[in-house]
Protein backbone atom coordinates (compact mmCIF):
# COMPACT_ATOMS: atom_id res chain seq x y z
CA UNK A 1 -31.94 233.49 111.97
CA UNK A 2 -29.30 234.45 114.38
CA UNK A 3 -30.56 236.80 117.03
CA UNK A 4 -29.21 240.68 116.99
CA UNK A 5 -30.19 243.88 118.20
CA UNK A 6 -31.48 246.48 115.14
CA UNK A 7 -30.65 249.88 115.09
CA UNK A 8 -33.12 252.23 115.42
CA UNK A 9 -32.86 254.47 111.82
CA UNK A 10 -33.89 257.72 111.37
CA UNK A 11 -33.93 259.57 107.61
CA UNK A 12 -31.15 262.00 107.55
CA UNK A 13 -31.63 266.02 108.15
CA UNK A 14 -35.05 265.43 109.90
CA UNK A 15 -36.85 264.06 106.89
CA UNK A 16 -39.58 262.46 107.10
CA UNK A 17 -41.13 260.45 103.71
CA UNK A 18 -39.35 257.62 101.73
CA UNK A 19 -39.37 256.49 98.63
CA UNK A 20 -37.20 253.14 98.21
CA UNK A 21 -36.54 252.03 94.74
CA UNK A 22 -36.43 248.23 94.92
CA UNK A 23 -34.68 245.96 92.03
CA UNK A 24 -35.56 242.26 93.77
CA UNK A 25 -36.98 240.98 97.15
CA UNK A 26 -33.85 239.09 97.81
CA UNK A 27 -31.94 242.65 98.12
CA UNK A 28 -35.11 244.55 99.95
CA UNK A 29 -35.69 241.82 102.26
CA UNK A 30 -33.29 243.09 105.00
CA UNK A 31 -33.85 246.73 103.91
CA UNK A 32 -37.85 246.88 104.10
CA UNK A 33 -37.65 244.88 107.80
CA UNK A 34 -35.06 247.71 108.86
CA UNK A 35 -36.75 250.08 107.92
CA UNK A 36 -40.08 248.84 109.05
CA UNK A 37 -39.11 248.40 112.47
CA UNK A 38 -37.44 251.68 113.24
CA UNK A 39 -41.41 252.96 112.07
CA UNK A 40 -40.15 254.97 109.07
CA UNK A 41 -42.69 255.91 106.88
CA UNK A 42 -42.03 254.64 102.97
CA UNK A 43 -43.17 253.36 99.80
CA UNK A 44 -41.70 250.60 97.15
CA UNK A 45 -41.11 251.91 94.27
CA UNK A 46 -40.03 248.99 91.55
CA UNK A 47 -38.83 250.24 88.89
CA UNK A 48 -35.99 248.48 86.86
CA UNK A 49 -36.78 248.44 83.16
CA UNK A 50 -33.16 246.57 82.73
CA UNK A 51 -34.30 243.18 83.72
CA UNK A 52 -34.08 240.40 80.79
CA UNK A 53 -35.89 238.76 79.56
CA UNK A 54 -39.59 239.15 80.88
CA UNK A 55 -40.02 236.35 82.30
CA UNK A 56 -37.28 236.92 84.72
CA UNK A 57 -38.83 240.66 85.23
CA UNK A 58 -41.99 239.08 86.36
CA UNK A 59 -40.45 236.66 88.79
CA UNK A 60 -39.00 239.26 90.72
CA UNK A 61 -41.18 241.57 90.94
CA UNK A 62 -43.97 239.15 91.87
CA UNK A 63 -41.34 237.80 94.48
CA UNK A 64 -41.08 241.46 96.09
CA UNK A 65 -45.04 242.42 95.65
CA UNK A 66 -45.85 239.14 98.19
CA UNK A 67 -43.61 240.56 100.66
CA UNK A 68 -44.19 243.69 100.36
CA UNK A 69 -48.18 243.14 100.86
CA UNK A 70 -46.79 240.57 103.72
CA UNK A 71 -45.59 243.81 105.80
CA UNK A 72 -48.32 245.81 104.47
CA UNK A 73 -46.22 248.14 102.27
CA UNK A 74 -47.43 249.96 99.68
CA UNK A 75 -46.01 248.95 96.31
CA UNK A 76 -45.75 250.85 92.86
CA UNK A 77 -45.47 249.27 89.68
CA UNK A 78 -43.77 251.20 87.55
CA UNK A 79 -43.79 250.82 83.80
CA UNK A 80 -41.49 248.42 82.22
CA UNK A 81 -39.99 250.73 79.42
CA UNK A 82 -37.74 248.51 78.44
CA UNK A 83 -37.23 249.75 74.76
CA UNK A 84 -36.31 253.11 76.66
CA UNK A 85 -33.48 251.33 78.49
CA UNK A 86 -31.98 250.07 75.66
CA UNK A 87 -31.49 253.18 73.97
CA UNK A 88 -30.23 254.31 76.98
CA UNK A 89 -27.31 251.89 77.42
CA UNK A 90 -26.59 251.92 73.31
CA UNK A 91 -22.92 251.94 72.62
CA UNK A 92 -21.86 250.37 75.96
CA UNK A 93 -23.07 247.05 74.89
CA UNK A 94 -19.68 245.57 75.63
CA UNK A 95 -19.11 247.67 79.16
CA UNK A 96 -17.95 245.11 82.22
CA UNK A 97 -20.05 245.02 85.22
CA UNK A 98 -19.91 248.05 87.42
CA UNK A 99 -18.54 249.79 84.30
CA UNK A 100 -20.04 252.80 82.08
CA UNK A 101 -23.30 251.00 81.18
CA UNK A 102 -24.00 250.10 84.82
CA UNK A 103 -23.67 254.07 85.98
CA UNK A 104 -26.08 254.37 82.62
CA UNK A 105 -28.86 252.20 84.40
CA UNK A 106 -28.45 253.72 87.68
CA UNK A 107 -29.10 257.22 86.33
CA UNK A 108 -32.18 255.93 84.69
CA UNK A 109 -33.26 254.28 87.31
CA UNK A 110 -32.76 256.88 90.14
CA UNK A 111 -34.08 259.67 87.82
CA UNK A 112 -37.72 258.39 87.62
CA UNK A 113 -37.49 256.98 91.40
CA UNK A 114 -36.69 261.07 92.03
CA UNK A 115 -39.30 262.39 89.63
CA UNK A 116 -41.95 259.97 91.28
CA UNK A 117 -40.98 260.99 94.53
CA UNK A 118 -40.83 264.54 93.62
CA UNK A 119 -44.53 264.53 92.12
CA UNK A 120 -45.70 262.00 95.22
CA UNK A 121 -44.72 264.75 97.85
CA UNK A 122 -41.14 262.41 99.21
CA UNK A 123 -38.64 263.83 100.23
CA UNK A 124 -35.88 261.59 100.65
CA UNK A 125 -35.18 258.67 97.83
CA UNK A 126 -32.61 255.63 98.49
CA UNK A 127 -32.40 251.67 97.55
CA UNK A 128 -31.82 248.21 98.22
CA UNK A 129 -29.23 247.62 94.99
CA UNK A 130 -26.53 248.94 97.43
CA UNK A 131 -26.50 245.69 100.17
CA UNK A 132 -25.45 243.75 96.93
CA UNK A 133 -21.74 242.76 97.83
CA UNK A 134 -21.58 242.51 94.08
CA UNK A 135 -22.43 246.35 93.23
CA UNK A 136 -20.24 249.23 93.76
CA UNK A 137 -21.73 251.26 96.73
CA UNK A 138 -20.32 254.13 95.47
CA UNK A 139 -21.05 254.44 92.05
CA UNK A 140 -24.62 253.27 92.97
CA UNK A 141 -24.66 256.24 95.63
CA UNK A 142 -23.47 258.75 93.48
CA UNK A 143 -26.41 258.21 90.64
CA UNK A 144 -28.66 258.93 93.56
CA UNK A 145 -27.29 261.72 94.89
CA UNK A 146 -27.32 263.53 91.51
CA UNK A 147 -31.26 262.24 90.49
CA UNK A 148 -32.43 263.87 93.90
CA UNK A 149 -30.41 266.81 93.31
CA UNK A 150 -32.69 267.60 90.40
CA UNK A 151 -35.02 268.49 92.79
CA UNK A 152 -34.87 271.37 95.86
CA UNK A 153 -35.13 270.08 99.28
CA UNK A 154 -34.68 266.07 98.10
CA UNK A 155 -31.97 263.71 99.31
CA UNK A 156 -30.63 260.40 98.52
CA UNK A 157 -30.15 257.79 101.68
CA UNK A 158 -26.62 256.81 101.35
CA UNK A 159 -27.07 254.69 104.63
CA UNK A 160 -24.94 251.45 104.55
CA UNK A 161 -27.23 248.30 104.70
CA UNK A 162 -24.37 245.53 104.19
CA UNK A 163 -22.73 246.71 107.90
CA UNK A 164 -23.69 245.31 111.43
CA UNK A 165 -23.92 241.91 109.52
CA UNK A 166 -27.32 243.11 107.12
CA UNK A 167 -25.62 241.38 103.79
CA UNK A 168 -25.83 238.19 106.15
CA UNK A 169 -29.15 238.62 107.26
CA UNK A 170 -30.33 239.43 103.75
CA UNK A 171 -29.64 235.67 102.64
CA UNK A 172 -30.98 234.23 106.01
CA UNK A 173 -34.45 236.15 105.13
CA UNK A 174 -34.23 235.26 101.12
CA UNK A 175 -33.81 231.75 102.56
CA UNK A 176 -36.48 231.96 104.92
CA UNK A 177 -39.09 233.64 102.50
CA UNK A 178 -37.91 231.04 99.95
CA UNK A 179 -37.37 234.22 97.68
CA UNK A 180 -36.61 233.07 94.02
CA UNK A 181 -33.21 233.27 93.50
CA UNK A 182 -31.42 235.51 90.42
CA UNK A 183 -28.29 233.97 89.29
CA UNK A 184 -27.14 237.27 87.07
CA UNK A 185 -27.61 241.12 87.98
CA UNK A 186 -30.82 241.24 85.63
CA UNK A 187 -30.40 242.79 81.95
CA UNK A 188 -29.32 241.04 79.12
CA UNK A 189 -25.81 242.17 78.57
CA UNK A 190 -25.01 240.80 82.28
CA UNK A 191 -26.77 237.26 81.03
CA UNK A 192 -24.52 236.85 78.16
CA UNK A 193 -21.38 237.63 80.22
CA UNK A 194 -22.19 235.17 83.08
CA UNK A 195 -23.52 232.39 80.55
CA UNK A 196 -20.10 232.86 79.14
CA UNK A 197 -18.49 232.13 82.35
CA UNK A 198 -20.58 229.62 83.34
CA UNK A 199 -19.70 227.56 79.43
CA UNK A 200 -16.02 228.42 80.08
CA UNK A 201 -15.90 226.29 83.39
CA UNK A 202 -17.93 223.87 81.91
CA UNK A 203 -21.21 224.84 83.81
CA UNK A 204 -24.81 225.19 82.14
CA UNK A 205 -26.43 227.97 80.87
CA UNK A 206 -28.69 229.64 83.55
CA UNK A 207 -32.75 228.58 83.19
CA UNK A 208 -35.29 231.31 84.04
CA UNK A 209 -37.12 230.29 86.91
CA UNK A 210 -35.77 227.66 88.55
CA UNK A 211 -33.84 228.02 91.73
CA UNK A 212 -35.46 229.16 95.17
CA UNK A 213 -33.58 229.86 98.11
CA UNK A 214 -33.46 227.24 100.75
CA UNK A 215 -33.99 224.65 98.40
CA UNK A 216 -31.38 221.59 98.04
C-alpha cells in the first residue's frame, strides 16, 4: 500500500459513541482502519436485509465478521428480514440504480441502524455504503440524516471517506485482505439489471462466490 499520513477524526458536535452500519468488508475496510486509528469508540452493525440471494448474504458478511474480529471490533448480526425488504421496495421493482427503490433500502436500512443505536445508548450513526464511487453520497446521506432524526440528541456522520485518496486505499486493503469480491450492489433487482448488461456485451452471467480480490 502506498504510504500516507491519516487524519486524525473526531465524531462531530463532541460525540462520543458510534454505531457504523456496514453492507460488505470491501466498503468498511478503509472506514473501520480510519476510524480505528483516530481511537474512536464504535460498533459494526450489519444489517442489509437487501442482499440476494443468501448465499451471497453469507459471503459478505462472513468476509466483514473476520476482519472485524481481526481489529477486535465488536460485530452485530442483525436479522436478515428479507421478506420485510421486499415489501418494502414493492412497486419499484423496475427503479434504476440510485433511483426510488435505492432511497427505499436506505431508509430501511438506516432506520433499524438508528433504532439499535438508540436502544444501545449511541449517539451518532453513519456507514461505509457512502466510499462506494458507485452510490450517490447524497441520497445515501440524506436517509441517514432523517433515521437519526427520529431520535433527540442522535446524528448521522456525513464525513466523506472517498477524499484524501480513501476510495483508493479501500481496493488496496480489499486486495490485501483478499476480501471476496461483489460484482453487483447486492439485492436481486440490481442482479438482473447487471446480468442483463453483462448478456448484452456478450459477457457471462455473474457466479456467486467466485472472485477474490488480488487474485489473477
Amino acid at each position: 500500500m502506498s504510504k500516507f499520513e491519516r487524519l486524525n477524526l473526531n465524531l462531530p458536535e463532541g460525540h462520543r459513541k458510534l454505531l457504523l452500519h456496514s453492507c460488505c468488508a470491501p466498503c468498511s475496510g478503509e472506514v473501520m482502519e480510519a476510524i480505528t486509528a483516530s481511537g474512536i469508540d464504535y460498533t459494526i452493525f450489519f444489517y442489509n436485509p437487501n442482499i440476494h440471494p443468501i448465499q451471497e448474504y453469507e459471503l459478505r458478511k462472513q468476509e466483514n465478521i473476520r476482519f472485524a474480529q481481526k481489529h477486535h471490533i465488536e460485530f452485530i448480526d442483525a436479522d436478515y428480514d428479507v421478506d420485510n425488504w421486499f415489501h418494502r421496495v414493492k412497486g419499484f421493482e423496475n427503479e434504476p440504480e440510485r433511483g426510488a427503490r435505492c432511497t427505499l433500502c436506505f431508509d430501511m436500512r438506516f432506520e433499524r441502524t438508528a433504532l439499535y443505536a438508540h436502544e444501545h445508548g449511541f449517539d451518532t450513526i453513519s456507514s461505509s455504503l457512502g466510499i462506494s464511487r458507485w452510490k450517490n453520497m447524497d441520497q445515501i446521506n440524506q436517509s441517514g440524516t432523517q433515521a437519526a432524526a427520529r431520535y433527540p440528541d442522535m446524528i448521522y456522520w456525513t464525513y466523506n471517506w472517498r477524499k484524501k485518496g480513501g476510495s483508493q486505499r479501500m481496493l488496496e486493503i480489499s486486495k490485501r485482505e483478499q476480501f471476496y469480491m461483489q460484482e453487483y450492489c447486492g439485492c436481486v433487482y440490481s442482479l438482473r439489471d447487471t446480468n442483463r448488461w453483462r448478456q448484452s456485451k456478450g459477457k457471462d452471467r455473474i457466479k456467486i462466490g467466485v472472485k477474490y480480490y488480488g487474485e489473477d
